[in-house]
Protein backbone atom coordinates (compact mmCIF):
# COMPACT_ATOMS: atom_id res chain seq x y z
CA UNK A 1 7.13 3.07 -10.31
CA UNK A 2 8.74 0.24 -8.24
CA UNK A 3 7.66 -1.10 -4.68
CA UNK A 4 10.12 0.61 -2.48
CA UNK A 5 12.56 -1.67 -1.44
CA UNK A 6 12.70 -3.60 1.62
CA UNK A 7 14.94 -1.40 4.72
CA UNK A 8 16.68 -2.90 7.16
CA UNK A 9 14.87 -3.56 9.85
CA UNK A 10 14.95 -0.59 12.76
CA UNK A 11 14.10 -3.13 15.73
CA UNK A 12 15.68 -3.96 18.37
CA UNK A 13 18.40 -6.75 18.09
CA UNK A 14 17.51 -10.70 18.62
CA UNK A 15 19.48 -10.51 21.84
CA UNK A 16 16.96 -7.72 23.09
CA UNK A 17 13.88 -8.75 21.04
CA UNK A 18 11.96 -9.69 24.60
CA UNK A 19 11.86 -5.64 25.16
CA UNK A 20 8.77 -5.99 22.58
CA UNK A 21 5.74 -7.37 23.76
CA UNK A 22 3.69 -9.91 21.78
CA UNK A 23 1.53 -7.14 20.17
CA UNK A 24 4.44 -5.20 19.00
CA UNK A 25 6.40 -8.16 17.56
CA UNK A 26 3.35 -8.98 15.81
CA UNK A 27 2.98 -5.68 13.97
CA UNK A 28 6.73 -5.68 13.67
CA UNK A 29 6.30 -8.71 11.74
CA UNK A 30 3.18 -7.83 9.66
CA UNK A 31 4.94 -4.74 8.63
CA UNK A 32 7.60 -6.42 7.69
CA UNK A 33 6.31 -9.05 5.70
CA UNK A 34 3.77 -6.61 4.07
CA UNK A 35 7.00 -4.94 2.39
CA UNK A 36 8.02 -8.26 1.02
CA UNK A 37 5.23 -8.97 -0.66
CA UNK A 38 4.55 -5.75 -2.43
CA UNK A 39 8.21 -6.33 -3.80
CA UNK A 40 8.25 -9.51 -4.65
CA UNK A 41 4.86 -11.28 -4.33
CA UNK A 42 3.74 -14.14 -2.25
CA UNK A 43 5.17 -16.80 -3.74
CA UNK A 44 9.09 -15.35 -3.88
CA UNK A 45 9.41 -14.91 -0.20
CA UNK A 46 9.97 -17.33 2.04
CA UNK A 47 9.46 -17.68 6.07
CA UNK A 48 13.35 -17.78 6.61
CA UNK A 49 13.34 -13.99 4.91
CA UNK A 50 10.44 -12.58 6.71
CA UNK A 51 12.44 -13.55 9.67
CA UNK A 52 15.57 -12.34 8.68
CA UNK A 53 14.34 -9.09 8.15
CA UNK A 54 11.81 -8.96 10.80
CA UNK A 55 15.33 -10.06 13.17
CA UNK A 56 13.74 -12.87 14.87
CA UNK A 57 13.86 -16.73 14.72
CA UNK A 58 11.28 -19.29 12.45
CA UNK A 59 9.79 -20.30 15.34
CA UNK A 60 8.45 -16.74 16.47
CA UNK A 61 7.02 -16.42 12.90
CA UNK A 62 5.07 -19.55 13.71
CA UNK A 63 4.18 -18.95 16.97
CA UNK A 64 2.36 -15.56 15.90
CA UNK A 65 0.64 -16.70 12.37
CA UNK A 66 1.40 -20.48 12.06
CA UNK A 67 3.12 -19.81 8.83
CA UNK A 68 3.36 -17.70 5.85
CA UNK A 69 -0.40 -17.90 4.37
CA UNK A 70 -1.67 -16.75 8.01
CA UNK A 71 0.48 -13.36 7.75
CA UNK A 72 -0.59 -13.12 3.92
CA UNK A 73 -4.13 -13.66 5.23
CA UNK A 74 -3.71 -10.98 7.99
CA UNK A 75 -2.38 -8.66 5.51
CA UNK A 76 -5.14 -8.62 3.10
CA UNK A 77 -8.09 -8.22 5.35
CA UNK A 78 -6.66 -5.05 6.84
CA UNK A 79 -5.67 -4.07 3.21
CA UNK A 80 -9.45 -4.64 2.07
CA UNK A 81 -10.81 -3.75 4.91
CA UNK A 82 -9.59 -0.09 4.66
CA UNK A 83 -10.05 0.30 0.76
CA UNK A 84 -14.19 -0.70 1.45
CA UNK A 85 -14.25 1.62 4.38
CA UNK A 86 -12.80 4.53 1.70
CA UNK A 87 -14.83 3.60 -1.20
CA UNK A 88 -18.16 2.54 0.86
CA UNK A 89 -18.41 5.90 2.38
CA UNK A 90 -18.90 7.83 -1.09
CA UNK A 91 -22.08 5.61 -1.38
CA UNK A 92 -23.86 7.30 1.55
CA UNK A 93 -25.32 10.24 0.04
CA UNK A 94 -25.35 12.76 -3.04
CA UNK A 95 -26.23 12.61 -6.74
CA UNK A 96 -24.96 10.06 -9.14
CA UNK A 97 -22.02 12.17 -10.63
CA UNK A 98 -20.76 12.63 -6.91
CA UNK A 99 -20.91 9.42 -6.05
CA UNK A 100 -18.86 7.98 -9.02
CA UNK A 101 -16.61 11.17 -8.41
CA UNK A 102 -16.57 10.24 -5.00
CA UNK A 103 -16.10 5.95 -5.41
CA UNK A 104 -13.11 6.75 -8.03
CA UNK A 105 -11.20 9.69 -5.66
CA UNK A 106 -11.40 7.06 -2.51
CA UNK A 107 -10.13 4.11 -4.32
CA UNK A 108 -7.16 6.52 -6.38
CA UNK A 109 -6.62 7.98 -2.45
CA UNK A 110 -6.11 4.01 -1.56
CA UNK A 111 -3.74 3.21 -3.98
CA UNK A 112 -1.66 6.77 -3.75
CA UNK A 113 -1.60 6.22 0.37
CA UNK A 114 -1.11 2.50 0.63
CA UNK A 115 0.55 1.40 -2.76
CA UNK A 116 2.21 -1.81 -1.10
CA UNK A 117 -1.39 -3.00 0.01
CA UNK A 118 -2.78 -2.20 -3.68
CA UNK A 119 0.01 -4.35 -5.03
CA UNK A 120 -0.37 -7.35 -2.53
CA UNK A 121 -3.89 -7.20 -3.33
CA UNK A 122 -4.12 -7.46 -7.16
CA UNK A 123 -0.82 -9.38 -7.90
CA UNK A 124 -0.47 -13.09 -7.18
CA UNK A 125 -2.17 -14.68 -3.92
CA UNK A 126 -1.68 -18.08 -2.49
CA UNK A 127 -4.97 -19.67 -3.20
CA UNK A 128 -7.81 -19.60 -5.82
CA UNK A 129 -10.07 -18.37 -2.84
CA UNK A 130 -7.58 -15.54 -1.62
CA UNK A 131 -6.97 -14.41 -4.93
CA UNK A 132 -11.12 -14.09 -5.94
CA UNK A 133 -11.26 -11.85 -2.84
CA UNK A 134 -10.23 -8.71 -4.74
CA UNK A 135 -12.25 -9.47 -7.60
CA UNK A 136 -15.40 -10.18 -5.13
CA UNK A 137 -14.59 -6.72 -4.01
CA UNK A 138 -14.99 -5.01 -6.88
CA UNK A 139 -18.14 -7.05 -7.49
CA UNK A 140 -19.72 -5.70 -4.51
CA UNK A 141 -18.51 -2.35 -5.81
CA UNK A 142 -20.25 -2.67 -9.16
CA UNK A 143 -23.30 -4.05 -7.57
CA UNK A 144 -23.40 -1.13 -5.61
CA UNK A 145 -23.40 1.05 -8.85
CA UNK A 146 -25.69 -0.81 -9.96
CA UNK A 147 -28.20 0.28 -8.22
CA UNK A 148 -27.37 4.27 -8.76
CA UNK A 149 -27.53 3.73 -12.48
CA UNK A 150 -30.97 2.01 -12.85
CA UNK A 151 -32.20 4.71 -10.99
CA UNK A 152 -30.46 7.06 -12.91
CA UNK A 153 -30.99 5.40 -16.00
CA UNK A 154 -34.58 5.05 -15.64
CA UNK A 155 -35.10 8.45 -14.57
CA UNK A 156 -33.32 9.38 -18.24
CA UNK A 157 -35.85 7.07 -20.04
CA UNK A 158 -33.48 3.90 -20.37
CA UNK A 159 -33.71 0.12 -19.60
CA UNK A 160 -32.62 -0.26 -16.46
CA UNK A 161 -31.98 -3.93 -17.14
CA UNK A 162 -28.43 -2.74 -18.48
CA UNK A 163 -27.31 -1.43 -15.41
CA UNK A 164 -25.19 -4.30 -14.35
CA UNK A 165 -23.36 -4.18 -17.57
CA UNK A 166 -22.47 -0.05 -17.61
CA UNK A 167 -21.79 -1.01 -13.29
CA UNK A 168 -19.46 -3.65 -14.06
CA UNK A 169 -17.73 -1.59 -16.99
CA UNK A 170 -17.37 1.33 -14.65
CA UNK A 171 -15.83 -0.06 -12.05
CA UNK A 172 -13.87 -2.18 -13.61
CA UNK A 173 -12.48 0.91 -15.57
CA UNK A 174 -11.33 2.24 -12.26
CA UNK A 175 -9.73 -0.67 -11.41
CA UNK A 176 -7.65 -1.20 -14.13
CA UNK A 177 -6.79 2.90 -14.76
CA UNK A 178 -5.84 2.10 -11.04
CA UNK A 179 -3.50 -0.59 -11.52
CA UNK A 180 -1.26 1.48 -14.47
CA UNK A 181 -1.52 4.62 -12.64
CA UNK A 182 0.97 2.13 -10.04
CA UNK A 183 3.32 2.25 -12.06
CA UNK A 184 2.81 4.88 -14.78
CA UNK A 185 6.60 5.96 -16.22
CA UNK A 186 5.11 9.51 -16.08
CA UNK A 187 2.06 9.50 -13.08
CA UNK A 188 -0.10 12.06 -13.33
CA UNK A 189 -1.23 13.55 -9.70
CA UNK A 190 -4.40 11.79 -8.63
CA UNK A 191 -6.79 14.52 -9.20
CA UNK A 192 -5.81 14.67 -12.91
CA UNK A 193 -6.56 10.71 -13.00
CA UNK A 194 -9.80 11.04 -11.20
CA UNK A 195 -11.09 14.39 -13.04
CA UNK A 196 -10.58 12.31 -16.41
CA UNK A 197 -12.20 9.13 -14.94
CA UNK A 198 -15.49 11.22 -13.83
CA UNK A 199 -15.48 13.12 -17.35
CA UNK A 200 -14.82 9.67 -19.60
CA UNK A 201 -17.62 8.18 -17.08
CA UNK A 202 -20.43 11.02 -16.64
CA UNK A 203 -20.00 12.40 -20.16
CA UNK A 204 -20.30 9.20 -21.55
CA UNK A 205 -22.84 8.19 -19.69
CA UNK A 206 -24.85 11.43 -20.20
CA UNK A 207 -24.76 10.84 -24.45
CA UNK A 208 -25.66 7.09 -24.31
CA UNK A 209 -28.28 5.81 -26.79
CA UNK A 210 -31.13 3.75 -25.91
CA UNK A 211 -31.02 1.07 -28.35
CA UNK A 212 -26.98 1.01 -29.52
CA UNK A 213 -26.87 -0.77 -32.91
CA UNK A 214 -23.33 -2.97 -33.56
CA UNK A 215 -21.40 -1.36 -36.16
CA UNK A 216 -20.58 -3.98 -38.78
């Protein structure tokens, strides 16, 4: 699956762009910007085309964000921003196989809802420090795991010094099943993706060994 391609803008024409007031022209531009990227990353679009398309001069662009990195900027925290309030909430409560159940329906619901945001976020950013802001994402994620399994894993009789490594393997299993299902040739419906995430995950996790030997 493709980003959907960029419309025509709907607003109002240059001539009768002062019918919008600074908040709307704003969001007008975000929106449209947003769009770009997801189709054709950061570093293909230029000011001069999110102003084109947003139907307003260079200078407005300027005015609102100071350039192209401040839009990009806006754009991710409000992308990250919603995908920890999804995926925080399943941490509040419940056993361990409802939580990762929980964590891996909120981030798939993300992704199915807001696929331009999930692209901006884990294709190509501007800076070193914009694009480690995904990853430190999914960091806090794991750490957050973390914690369930050593409880967990205790409880079951195992060293619960190897729950950063099965939190960080988790999650980052999500992330990545998260990224193909994008753009899967043949997407399966979220619930499918989820239901095999949680049985890969819990099953697995149920049948571990407590001292796994290397296979040579």
């Amino acid at each position: 699956m493709t980003a959907n391609p960029i419309k025509p803008s709907s607003s109002p024409a240059r001539s009768n762009k002062s019918r919008m007031s600074g908040v709307e022209r704003r969001e007008q531009i975000v929106g449209v910007a947003r769009g770009l990227f997801a189709e054709k990353g950061y570093e293909s679009v230029t000011v001069e085309e999110i102003a084109a398309v947003a139907n307003v001069s260079k200078p407005v662009i300027y005015e609102h964000f100071g350039g192209k990195d401040g839009i990009y900027a806006v754009i991710v925290d409000r992308e990250l921003n919603r995908l920890i309030d999804l995926v925080s909430s399943a941490f509040d409560g419940g056993g361990a196989r409802s939580v990762v159940q929980g964590a891996a329906e909120a981030f798939f619901q993300y992704i199915e809802e807001s696929e331009d945001g999930f692209r901006i976020l884990v294709r190509d950013a501007p800076t070193e420090s914009d694009e480690s802001r995904y990853a430190s994402l999914i960091r806090d994620f794991a750490a957050q795991t973390e914690d369930l399994l050593a409880a967990q894993l205790t409880q079951n009789g195992f060293d619960k010094e190897t729950a950063p490594l099965y939190a960080h393997a988790l999650v980052g299993m999500v992330s990545l099943t998260g990224q193909w299902w994008l753009d899967a040739p043949q997407r399966p419906n979220r619930e499918t993706v989820v239901a095999h995430l949680v049985n890969l995950a819990w099953n697995g996790l149920k049948h571990l060994e407590p001292q796994p030997k290397y296979a040579k």
